[in-house]
Protein backbone atom coordinates (compact mmCIF):
# COMPACT_ATOMS: atom_id res chain seq x y z
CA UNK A 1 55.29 -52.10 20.10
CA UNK A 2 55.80 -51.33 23.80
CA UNK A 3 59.15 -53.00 23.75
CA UNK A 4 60.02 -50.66 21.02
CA UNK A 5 58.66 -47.64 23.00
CA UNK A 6 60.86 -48.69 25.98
CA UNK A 7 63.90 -48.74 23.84
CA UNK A 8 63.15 -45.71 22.50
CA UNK A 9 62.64 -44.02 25.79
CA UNK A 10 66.00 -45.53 27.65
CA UNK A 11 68.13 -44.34 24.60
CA UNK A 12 66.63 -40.77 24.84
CA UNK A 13 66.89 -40.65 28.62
CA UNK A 14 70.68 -42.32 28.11
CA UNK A 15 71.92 -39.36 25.87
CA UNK A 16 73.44 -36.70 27.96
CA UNK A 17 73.06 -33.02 27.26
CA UNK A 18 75.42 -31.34 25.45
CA UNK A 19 75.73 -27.47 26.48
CA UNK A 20 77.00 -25.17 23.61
CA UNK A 21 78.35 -22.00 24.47
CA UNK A 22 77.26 -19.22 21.90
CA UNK A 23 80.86 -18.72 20.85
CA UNK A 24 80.95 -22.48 19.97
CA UNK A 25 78.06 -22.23 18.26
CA UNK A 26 79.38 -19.30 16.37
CA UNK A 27 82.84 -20.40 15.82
CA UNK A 28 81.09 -23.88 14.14
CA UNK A 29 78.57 -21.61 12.08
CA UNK A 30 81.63 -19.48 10.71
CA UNK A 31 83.71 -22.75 10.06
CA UNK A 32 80.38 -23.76 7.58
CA UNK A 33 81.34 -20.19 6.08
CA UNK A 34 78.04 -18.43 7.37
CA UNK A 35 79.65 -14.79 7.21
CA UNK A 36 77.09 -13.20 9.46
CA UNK A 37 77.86 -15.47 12.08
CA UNK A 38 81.73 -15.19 11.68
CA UNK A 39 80.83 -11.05 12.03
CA UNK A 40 78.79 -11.84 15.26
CA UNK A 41 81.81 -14.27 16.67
CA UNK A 42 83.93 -11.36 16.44
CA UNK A 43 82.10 -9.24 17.68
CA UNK A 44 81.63 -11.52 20.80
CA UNK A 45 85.37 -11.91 21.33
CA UNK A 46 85.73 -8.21 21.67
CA UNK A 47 83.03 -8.19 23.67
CA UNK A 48 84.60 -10.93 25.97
CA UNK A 49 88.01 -9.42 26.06
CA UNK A 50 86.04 -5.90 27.60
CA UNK A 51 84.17 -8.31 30.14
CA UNK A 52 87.20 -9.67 31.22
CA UNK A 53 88.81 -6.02 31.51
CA UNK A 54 85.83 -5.27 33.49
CA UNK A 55 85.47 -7.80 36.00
CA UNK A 56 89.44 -7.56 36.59
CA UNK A 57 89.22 -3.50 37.36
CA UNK A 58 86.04 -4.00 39.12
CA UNK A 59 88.40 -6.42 41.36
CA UNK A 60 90.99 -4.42 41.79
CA UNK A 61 88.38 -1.50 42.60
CA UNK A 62 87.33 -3.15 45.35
CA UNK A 63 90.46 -4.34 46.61
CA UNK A 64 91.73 -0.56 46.57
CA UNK A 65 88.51 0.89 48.49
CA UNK A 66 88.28 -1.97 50.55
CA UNK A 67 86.64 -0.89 53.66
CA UNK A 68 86.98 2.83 52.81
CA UNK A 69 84.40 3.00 50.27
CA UNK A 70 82.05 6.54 50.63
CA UNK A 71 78.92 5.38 53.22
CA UNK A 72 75.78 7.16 54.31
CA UNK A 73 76.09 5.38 57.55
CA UNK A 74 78.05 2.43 59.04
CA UNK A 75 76.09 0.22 56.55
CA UNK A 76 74.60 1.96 54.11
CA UNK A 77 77.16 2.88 51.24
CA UNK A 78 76.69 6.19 49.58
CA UNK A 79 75.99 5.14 45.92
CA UNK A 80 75.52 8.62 44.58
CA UNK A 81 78.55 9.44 45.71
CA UNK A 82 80.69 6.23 44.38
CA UNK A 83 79.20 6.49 40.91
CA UNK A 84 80.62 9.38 39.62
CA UNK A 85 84.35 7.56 41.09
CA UNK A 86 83.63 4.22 39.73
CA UNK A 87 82.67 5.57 35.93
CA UNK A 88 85.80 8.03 36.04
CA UNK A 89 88.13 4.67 37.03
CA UNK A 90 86.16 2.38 34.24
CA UNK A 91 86.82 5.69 31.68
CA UNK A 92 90.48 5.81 32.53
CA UNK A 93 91.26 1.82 32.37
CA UNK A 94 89.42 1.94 28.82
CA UNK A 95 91.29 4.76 27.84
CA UNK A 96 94.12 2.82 28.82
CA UNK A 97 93.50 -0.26 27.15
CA UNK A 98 92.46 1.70 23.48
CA UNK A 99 88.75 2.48 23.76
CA UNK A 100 87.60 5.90 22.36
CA UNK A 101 85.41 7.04 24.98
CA UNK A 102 84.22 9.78 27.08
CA UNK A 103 81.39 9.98 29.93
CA UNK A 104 78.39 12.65 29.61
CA UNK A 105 79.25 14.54 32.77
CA UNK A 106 76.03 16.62 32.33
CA UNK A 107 73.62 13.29 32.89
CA UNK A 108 76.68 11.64 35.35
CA UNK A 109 74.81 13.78 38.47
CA UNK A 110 71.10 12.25 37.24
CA UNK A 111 72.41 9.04 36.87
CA UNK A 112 74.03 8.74 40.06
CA UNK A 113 70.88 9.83 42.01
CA UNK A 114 68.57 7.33 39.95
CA UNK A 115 71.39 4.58 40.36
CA UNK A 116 71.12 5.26 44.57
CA UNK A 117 67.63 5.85 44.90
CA UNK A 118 67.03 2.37 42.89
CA UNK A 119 69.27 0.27 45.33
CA UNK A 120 68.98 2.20 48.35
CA UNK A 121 65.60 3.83 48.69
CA UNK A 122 63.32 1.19 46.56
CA UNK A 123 65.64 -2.29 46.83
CA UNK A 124 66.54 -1.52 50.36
CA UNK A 125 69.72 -3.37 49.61
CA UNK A 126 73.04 -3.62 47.11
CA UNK A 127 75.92 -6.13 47.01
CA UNK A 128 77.13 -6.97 49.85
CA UNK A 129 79.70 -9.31 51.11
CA UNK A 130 79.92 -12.23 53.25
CA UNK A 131 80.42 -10.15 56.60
CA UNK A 132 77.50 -7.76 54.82
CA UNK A 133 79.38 -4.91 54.47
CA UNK A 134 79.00 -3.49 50.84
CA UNK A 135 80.76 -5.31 47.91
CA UNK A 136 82.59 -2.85 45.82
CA UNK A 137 83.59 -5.27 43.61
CA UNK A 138 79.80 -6.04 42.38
CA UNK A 139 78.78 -2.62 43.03
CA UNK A 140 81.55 -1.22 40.86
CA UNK A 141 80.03 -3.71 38.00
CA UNK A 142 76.47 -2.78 38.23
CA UNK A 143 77.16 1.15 38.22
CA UNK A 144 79.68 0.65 34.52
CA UNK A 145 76.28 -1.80 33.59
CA UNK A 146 74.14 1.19 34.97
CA UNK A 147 75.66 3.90 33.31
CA UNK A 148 75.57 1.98 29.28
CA UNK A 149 72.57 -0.27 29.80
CA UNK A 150 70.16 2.29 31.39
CA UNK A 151 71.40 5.99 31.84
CA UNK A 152 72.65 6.91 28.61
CA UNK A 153 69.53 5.19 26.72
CA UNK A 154 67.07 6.95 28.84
């Protein structure tokens, strides 16, 4: 019995971990003709493809402002003041690329002053880079993620 326990234990502790990504799991689930799942995988490649858009603008964002980004003081960026720049540069390279969309420039102001006062005044910090100077890249991320995941669904 305890030999058989032993065995049992090696081969479990021998099998490695296999790590599915969701659109594996997806793409497999659609293959097996679950339609629900082949909705949700393409929903998840658009999805991707607008991630990927992101992260490349928010790139070239911080490329562009580099060291010239809008600051408070000589270490504290001006958040409040980026926000409004950053969601007007995200609105324009969606445009570009075929998205319908516009930005609610009544609730921009609000959501600029929450987005600051959250990193700034209650964090104390935001993204910064390896010489700790702010990370426009990251911080050009978080205020699109800001403005869609919070602002506009409070």
């Amino acid at each position: 019995m305890n030999a058989v326990l032993i065995s049992l234990l090696l081969a479990i502790a021998a099998v490695q971990p296999y790590a599915v990504s969701v659109e594996e799991f997806l793409e497999k689930e659609c293959q097996k003709g679950v339609e629900k799942d082949c909705e949700k995988l393409a929903d998840l490649k658009v999805q991707l493809v607008k991630q990927k858009r992101l992260q490349e603008r928010a790139v070239l964002y911080g490329q562009r402002i580099n060291d010239n980004g809008p600051m408070l003081d000589k270490k504290t960026p001006d958040l409040e003041g980026a926000y409004p720049g950053v969601m007007q540069d995200h609105l324009q390279s969606e445009i570009a690329a075929g998205e319908d969309l516009t930005l609610d420039e009544v609730r921009l102001p609000r959501c600029a002053s929450h987005y600051h006062n959250h990193w700034v005044n209650k964090k104390l910090w935001w993204p910064t880079d390896d010489d700790y100077k702010p990370d426009w890249a990251s911080i050009y991320v978080f205020i699109v993620d800001h403005y869609y995941g919070f602002c506009l669904k409070s």
